[in-house]
Every structure is written in C-alpha cells, then in structure tokens.
C-alpha atoms as a PDB file:
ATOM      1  CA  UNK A   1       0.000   0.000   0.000  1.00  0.00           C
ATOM      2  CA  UNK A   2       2.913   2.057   0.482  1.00  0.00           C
ATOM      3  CA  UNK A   3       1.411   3.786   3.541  1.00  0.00           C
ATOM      4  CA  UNK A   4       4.765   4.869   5.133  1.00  0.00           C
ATOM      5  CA  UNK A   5       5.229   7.102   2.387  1.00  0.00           C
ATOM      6  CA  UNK A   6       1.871   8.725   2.967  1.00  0.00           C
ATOM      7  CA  UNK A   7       1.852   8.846   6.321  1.00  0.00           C
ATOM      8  CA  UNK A   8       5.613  10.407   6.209  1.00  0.00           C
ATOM      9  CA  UNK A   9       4.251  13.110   3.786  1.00  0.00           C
ATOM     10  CA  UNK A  10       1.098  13.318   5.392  1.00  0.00           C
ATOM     11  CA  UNK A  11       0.337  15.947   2.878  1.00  0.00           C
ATOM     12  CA  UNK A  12       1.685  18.475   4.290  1.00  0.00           C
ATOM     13  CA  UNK A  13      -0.192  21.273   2.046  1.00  0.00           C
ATOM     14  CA  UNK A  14      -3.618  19.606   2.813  1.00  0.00           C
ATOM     15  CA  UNK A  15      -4.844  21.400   5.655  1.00  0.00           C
ATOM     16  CA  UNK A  16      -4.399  20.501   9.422  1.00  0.00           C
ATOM     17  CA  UNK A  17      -6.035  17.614  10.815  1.00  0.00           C
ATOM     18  CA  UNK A  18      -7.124  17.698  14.480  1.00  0.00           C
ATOM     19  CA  UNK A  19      -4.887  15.262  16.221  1.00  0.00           C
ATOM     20  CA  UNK A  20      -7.275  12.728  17.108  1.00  0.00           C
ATOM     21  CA  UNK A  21      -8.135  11.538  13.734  1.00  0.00           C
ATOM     22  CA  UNK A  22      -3.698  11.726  12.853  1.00  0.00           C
ATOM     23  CA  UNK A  23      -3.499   9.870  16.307  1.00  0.00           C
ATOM     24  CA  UNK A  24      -6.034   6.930  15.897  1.00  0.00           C
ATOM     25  CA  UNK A  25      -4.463   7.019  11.908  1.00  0.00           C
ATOM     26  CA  UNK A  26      -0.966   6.427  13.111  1.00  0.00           C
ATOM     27  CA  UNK A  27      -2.155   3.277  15.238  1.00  0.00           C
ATOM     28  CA  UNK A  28      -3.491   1.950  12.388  1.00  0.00           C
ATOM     29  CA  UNK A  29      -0.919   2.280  10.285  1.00  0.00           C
ATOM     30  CA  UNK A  30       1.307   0.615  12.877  1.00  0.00           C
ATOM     31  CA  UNK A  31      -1.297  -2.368  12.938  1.00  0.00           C
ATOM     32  CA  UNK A  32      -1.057  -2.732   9.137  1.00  0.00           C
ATOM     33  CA  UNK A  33       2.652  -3.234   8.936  1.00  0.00           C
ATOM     34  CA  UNK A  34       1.819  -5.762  11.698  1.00  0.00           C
ATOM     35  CA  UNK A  35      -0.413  -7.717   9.218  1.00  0.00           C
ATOM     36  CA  UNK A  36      -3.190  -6.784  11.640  1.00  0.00           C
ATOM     37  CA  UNK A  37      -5.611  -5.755   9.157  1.00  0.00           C
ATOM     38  CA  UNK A  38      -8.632  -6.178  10.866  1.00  0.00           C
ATOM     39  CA  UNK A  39      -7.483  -3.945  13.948  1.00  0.00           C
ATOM     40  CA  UNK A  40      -5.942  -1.455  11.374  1.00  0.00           C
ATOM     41  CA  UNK A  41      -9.696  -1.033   9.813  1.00  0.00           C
ATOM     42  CA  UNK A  42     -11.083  -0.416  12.962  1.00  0.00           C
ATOM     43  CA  UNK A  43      -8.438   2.329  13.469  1.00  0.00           C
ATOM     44  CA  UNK A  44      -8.503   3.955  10.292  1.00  0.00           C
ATOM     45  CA  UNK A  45     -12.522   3.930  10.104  1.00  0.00           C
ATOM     46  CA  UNK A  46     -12.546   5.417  13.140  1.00  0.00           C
ATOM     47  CA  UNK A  47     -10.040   8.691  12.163  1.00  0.00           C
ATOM     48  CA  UNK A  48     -11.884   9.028   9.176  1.00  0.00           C
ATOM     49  CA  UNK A  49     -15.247   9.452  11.932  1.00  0.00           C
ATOM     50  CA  UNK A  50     -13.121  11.591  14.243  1.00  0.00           C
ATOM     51  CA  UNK A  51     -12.263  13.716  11.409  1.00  0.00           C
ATOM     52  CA  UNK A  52     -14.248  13.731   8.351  1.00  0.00           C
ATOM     53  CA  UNK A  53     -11.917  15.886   6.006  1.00  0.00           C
ATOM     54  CA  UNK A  54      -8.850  13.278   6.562  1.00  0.00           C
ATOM     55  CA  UNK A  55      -7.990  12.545   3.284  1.00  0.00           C
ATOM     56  CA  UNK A  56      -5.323  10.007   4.083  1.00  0.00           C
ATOM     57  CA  UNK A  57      -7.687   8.443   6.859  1.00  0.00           C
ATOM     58  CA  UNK A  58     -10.479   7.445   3.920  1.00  0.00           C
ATOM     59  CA  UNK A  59      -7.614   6.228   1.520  1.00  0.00           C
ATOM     60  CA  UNK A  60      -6.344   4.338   4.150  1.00  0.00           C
ATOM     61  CA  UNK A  61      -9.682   2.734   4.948  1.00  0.00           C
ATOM     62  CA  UNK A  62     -10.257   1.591   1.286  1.00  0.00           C
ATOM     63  CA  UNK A  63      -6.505   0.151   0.803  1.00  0.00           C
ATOM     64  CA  UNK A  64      -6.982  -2.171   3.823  1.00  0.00           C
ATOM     65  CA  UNK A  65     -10.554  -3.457   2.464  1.00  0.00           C
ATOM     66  CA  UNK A  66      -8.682  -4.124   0.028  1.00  0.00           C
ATOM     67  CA  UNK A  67      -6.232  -6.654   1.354  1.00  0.00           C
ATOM     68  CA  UNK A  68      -9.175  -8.338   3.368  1.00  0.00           C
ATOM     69  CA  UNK A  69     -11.041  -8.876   0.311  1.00  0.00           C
ATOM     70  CA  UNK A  70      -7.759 -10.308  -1.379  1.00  0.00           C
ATOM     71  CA  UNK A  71      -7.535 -12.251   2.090  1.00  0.00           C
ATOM     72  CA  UNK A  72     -10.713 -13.469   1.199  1.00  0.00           C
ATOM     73  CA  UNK A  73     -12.700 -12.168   4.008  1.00  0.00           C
ATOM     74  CA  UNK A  74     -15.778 -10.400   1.690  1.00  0.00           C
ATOM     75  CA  UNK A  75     -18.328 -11.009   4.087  1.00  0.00           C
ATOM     76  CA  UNK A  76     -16.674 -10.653   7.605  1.00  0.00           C
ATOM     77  CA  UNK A  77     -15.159  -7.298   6.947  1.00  0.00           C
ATOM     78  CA  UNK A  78     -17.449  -5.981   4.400  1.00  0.00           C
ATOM     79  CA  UNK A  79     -14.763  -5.710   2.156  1.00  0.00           C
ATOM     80  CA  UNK A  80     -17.344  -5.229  -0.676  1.00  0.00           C
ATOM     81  CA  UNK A  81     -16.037  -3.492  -4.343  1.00  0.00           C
ATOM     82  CA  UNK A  82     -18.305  -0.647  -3.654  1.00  0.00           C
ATOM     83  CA  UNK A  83     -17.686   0.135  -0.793  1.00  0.00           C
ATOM     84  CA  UNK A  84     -13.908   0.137  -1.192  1.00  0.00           C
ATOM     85  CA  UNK A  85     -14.539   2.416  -4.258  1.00  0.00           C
ATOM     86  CA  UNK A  86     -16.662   4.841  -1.923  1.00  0.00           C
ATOM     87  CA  UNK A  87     -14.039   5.286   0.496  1.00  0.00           C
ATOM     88  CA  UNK A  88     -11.742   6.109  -2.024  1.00  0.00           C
ATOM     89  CA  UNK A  89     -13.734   8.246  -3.957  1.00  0.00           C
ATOM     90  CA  UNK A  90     -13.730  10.405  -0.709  1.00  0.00           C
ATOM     91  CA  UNK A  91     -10.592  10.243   0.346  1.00  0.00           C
ATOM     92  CA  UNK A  92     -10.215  11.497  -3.712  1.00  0.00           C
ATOM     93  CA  UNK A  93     -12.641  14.407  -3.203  1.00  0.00           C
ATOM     94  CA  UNK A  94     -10.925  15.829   0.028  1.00  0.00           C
ATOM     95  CA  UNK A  95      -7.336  15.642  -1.533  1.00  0.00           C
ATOM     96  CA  UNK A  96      -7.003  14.973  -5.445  1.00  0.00           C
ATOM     97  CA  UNK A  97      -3.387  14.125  -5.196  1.00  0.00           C
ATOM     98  CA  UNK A  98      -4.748  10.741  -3.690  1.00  0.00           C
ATOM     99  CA  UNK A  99      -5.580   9.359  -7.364  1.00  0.00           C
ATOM    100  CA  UNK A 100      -1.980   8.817  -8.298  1.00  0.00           C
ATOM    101  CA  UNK A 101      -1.400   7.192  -4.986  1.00  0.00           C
ATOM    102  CA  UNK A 102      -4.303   4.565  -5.925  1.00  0.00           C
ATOM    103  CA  UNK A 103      -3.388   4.200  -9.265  1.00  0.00           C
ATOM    104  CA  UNK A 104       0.140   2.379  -8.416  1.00  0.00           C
ATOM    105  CA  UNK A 105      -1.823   0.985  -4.888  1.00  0.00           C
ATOM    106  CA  UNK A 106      -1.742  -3.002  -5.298  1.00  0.00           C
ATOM    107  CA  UNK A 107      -4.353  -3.390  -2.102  1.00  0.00           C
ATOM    108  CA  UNK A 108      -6.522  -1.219  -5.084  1.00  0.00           C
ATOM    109  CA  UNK A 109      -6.105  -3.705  -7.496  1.00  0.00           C
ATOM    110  CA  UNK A 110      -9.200  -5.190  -6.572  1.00  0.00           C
ATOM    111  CA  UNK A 111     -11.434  -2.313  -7.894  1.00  0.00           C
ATOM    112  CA  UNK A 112      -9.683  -2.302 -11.107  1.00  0.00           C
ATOM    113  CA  UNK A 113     -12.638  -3.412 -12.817  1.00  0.00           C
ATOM    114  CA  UNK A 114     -15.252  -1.499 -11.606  1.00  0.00           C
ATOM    115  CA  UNK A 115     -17.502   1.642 -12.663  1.00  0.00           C
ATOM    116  CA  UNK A 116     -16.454   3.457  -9.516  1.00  0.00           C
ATOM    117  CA  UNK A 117     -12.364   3.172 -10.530  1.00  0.00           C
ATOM    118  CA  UNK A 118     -13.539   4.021 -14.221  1.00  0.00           C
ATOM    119  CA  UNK A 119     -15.265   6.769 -13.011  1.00  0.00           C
ATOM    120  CA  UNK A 120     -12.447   8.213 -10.554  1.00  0.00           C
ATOM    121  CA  UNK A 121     -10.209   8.064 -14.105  1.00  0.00           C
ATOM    122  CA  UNK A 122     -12.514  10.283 -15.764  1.00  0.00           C
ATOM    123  CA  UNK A 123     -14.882   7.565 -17.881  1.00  0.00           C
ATOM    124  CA  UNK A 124     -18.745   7.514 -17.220  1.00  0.00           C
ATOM    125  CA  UNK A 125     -21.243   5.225 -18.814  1.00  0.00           C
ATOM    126  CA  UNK A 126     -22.947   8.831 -18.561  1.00  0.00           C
ATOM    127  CA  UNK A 127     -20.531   9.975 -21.664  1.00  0.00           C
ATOM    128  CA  UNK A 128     -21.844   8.064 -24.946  1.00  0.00           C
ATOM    129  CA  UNK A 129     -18.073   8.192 -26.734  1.00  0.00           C
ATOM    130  CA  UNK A 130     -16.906   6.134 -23.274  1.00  0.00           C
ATOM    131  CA  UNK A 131     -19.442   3.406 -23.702  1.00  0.00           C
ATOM    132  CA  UNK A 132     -17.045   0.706 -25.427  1.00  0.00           C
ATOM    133  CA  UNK A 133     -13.910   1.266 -23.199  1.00  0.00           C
ATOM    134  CA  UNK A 134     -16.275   0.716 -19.903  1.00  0.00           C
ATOM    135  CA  UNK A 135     -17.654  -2.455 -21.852  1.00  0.00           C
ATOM    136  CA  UNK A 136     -13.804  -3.863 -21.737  1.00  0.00           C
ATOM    137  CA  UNK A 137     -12.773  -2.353 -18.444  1.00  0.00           C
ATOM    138  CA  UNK A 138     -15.726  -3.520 -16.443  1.00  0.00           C
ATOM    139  CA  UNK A 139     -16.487  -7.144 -15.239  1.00  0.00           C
ATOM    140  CA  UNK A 140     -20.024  -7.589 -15.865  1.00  0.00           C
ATOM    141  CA  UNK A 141     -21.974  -9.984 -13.041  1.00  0.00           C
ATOM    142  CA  UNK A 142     -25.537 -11.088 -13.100  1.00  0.00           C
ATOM    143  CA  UNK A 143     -27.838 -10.873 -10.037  1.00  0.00           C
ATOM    144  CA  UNK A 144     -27.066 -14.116  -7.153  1.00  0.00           C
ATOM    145  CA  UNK A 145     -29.494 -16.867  -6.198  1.00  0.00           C
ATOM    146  CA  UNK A 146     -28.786 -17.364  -2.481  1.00  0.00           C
ATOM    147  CA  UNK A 147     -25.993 -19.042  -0.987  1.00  0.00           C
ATOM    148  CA  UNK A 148     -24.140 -19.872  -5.142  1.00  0.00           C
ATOM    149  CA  UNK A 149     -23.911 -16.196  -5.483  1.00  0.00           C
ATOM    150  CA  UNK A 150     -23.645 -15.033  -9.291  1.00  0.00           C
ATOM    151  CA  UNK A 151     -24.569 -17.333 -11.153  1.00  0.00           C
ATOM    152  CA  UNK A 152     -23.478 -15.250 -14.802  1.00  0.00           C
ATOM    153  CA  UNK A 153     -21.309 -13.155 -15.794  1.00  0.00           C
ATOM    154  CA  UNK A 154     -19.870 -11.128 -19.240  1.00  0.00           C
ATOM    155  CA  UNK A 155     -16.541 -10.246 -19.814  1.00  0.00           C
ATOM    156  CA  UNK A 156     -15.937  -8.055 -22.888  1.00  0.00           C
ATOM    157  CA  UNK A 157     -12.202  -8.087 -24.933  1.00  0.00           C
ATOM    158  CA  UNK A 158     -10.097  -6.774 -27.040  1.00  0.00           C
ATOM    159  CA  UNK A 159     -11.110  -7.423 -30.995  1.00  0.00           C
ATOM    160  CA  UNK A 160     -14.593  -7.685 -30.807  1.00  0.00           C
ATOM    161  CA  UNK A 161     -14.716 -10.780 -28.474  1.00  0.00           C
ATOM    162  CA  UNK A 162     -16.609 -11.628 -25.220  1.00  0.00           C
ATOM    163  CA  UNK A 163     -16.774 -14.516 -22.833  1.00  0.00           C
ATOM    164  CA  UNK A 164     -19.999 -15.721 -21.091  1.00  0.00           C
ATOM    165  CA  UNK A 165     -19.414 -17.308 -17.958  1.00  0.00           C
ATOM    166  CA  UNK A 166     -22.193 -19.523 -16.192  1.00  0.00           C
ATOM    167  CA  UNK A 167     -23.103 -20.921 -13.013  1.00  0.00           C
ATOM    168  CA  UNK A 168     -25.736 -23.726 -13.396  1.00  0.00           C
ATOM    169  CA  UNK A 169     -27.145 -25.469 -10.073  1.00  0.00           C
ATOM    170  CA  UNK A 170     -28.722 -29.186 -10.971  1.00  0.00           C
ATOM    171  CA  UNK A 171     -31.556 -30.554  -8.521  1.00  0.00           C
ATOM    172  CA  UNK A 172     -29.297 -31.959  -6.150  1.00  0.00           C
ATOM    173  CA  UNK A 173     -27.580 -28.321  -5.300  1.00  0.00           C
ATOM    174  CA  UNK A 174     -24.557 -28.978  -6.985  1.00  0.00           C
ATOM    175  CA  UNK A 175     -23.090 -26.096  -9.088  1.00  0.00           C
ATOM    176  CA  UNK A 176     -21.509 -26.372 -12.549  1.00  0.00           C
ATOM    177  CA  UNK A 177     -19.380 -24.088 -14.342  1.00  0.00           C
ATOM    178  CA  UNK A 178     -19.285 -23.359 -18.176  1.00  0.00           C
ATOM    179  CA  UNK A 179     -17.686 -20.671 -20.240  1.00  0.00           C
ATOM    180  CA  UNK A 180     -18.638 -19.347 -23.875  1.00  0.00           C
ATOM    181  CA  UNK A 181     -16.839 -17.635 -26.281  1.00  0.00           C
ATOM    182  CA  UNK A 182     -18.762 -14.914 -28.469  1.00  0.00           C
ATOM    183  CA  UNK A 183     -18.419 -12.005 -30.537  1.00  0.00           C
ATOM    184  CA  UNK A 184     -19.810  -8.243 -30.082  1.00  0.00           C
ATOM    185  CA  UNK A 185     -20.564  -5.077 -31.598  1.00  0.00           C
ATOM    186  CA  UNK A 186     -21.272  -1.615 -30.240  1.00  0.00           C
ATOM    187  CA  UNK A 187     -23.342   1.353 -31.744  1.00  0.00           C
ATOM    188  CA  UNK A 188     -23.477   4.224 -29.364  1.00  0.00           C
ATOM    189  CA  UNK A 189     -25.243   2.434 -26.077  1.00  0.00           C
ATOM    190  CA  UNK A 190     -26.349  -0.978 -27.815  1.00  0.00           C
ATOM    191  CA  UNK A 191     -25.056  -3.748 -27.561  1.00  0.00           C
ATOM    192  CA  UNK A 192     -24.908  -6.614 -29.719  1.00  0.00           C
ATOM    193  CA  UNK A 193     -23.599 -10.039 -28.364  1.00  0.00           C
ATOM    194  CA  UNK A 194     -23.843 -13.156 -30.322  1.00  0.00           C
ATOM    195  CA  UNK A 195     -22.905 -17.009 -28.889  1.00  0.00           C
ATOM    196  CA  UNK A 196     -22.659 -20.061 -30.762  1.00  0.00           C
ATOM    197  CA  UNK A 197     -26.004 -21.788 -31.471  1.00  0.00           C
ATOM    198  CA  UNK A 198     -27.729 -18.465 -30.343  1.00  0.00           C
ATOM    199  CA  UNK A 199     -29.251 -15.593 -32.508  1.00  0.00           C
ATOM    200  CA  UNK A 200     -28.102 -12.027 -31.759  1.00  0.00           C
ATOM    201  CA  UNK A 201     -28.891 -10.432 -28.556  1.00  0.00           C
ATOM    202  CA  UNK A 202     -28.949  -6.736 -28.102  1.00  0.00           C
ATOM    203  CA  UNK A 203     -29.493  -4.726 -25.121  1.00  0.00           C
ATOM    204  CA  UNK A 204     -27.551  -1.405 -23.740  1.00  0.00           C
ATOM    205  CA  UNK A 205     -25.719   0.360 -21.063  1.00  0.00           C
ATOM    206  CA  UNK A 206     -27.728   3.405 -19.916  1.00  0.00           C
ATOM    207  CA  UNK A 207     -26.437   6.162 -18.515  1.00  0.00           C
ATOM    208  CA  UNK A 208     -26.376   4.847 -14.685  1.00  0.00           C
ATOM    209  CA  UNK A 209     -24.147   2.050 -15.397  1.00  0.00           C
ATOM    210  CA  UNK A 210     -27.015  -0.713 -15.991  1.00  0.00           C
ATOM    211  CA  UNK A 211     -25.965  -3.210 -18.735  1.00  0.00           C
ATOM    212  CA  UNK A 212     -29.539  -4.482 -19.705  1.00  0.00           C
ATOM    213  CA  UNK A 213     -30.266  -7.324 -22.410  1.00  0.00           C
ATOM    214  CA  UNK A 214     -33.243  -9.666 -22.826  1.00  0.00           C
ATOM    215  CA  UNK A 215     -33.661 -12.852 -21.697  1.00  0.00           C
ATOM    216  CA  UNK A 216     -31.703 -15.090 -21.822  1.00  0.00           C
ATOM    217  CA  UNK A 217     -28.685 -12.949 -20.990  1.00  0.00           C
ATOM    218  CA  UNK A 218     -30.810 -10.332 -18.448  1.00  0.00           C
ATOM    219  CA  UNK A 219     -29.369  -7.692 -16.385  1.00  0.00           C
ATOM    220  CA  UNK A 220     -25.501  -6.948 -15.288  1.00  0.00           C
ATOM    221  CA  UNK A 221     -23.899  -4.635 -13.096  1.00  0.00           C
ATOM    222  CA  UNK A 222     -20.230  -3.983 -11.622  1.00  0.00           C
ATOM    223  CA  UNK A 223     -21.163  -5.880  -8.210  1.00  0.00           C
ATOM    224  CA  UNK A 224     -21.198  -9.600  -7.888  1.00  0.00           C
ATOM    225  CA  UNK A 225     -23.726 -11.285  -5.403  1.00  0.00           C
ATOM    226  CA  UNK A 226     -22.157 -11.722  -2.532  1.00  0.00           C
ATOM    227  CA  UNK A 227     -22.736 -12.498   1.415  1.00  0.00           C
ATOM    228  CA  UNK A 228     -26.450 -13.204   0.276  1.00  0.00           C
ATOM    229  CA  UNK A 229     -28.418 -16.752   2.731  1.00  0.00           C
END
C-alpha cells in the first residue's frame, strides 16, 4: 500500500487535521505493517469518523478493504467493491493528489474493474463516446441466487470478443461451471452479443451504469452477489 510514504508526507499542504483523527491514523498504520488488518480497519474507520476531512484516513480505509477482500474475508469485513470504491472516492474528493497514490496501490487492485475506478479516471457510462472502453474495463456480473452467489457473468475483450461465464445449479444443489466464447458489436449504447447456437442479442448500457439485455442474458452490473443466505 505504500502507507509509510503517505503517512511520512502526510500531505503536508492539505490542511491541518485535528490530532485525534492523525493519532487513531498512526495506530493503524502501525497495525497494518503488523499484518493486523482487521485492527488497522477499525483504526482507520474510526479517524476518518473523528475527522471527516482526513484525506489520508479514507484512503487508508479503502486500501486495507482491500487486502481483506484479497484475504478473502468479503463477508466478515465488508470488504465489498463498492464500498472500497466509496471510500476512495472520498478520500479522492478531500485531496485529489490521492488518485496517483491509488493508481500504483496493489491493495486497489481489486477495484480495477469497476464503474467506480472508471469513473475516478474520468470515464462515465454517462458519456456516450466512453461506452465501449467501460464495456472492456468492467467485469459484468448477473444478479445471485442465495448461498451460489452469481450465477453469470460477461466479460468483454479486445477485438470484438466476449466470454460468457455460467453458473448452473442441478436438482441436487450442486453447481456447474461453463464458459462461452462470443463475438460483439457496439453502436453508441447498444449492444450486440452473439454465442454459438444463439441468434443475436442486443441490449444497452444506460447512462447509470445498468448493462440491460433480454432474456436469456438479463441484467448486469459492476457488483457480484455476494454475502447473500
């Protein structure tokens, strides 16, 4: 995460933090290079409450969500992609100088592929011309059913290609995997995906980041199901 260098810098043209929020942010920081990344959460979440405006308090937060998720540990931490980008996206606000930080963060590299990171680099599914870029930078996930999670998901490439991965549960509970290769096309917001044995399917990705197509294929978003009974 390279923390020691922000914490040495602690940005020192970003206006002065009450020492409370610095205090409770140096503990944490300490905890981190311990591998305590649970306790270092708690300490970092809690300068970011003591003082709001901490930049490097937020960006903190968000890196070490970042290595719990890696760790694994989704559901016990709520290490979820959104709200890592969130965190980040305020620690971003309160001091802009924070991007370039997260952009050679590996803890971050978990939010690579989602809206929120696009977003933070200047690309919104808002902007027509930005459409096909956020189709290849974006994992695409279906909605969950219960305790198997996603159960789809679309993952656009390079030259016109796209992969369909599938989660299919038999009778007995027992979950499957399978992966397609396709083809795609984009004009403006559709979207045009065709799989072997299938006819062309075309939906769209509106302006709120909602990749829509009918049935079969359905809905996607940037957030798997997860932590669901």
């Amino acid at each position: 995460m390279v923390l020691a260098l922000s914490l040495a810098l602690a940005l020192s043209a970003a206006p002065s933090t009450p020492s409370s929020g610095k205090a409770l942010n140096t503990q944490g920081f300490r905890l981190y290079q311990s591998g305590r990344y649970p306790e270092a959460l708690e300490k970092f979440q809690a300068a970011a409450q003591a003082t709001p405006d901490y930049a490097l308090a937020h960006y903190n937060a968000a890196a070490t969500l970042g290595v719990l998720r890696k760790q694994g540990k989704v559901c016990e931490y709520s290490a979820h992609r959104d709200a890592i980008v969130e965190k980040l996206a305020t620690a971003v606000r309160l001091d802009p100088r924070r991007l370039q930080r997260a952009k050679e963060d590996r803890d971050l590299d978990v939010i690579r592929d989602t809206l929120g990171w696009q977003k933070l680099l200047g690309r919104t599914p808002q902007k027509e011309a930005d459409v096909p870029a956020l189709l290849r930078a974006v994992s695409w996930y279906g909605p969950g059913v219960g305790v198997y999670g996603t159960t789809r998901a679309l993952k656009f490439q390079d030259g016109g290609r796209v992969e369909l991965w599938k989660k299919d549960v038999d009778d007995s509970g027992t979950p499957k995997e399978s992966r397609t290769q396709g083809t795609y096309t984009v004009k403006g917001r559709a979207v045009t995906v065709t799989l072997p044995k299938a006819a062309p399917v075309t939906g769209s990705l509106d302006a709120a980041g909602a990749l829509t197509f009918p049935e079969p294929l359905g809905g996607f978003t940037d957030s798997p199901s997860e932590c669901e009974a």
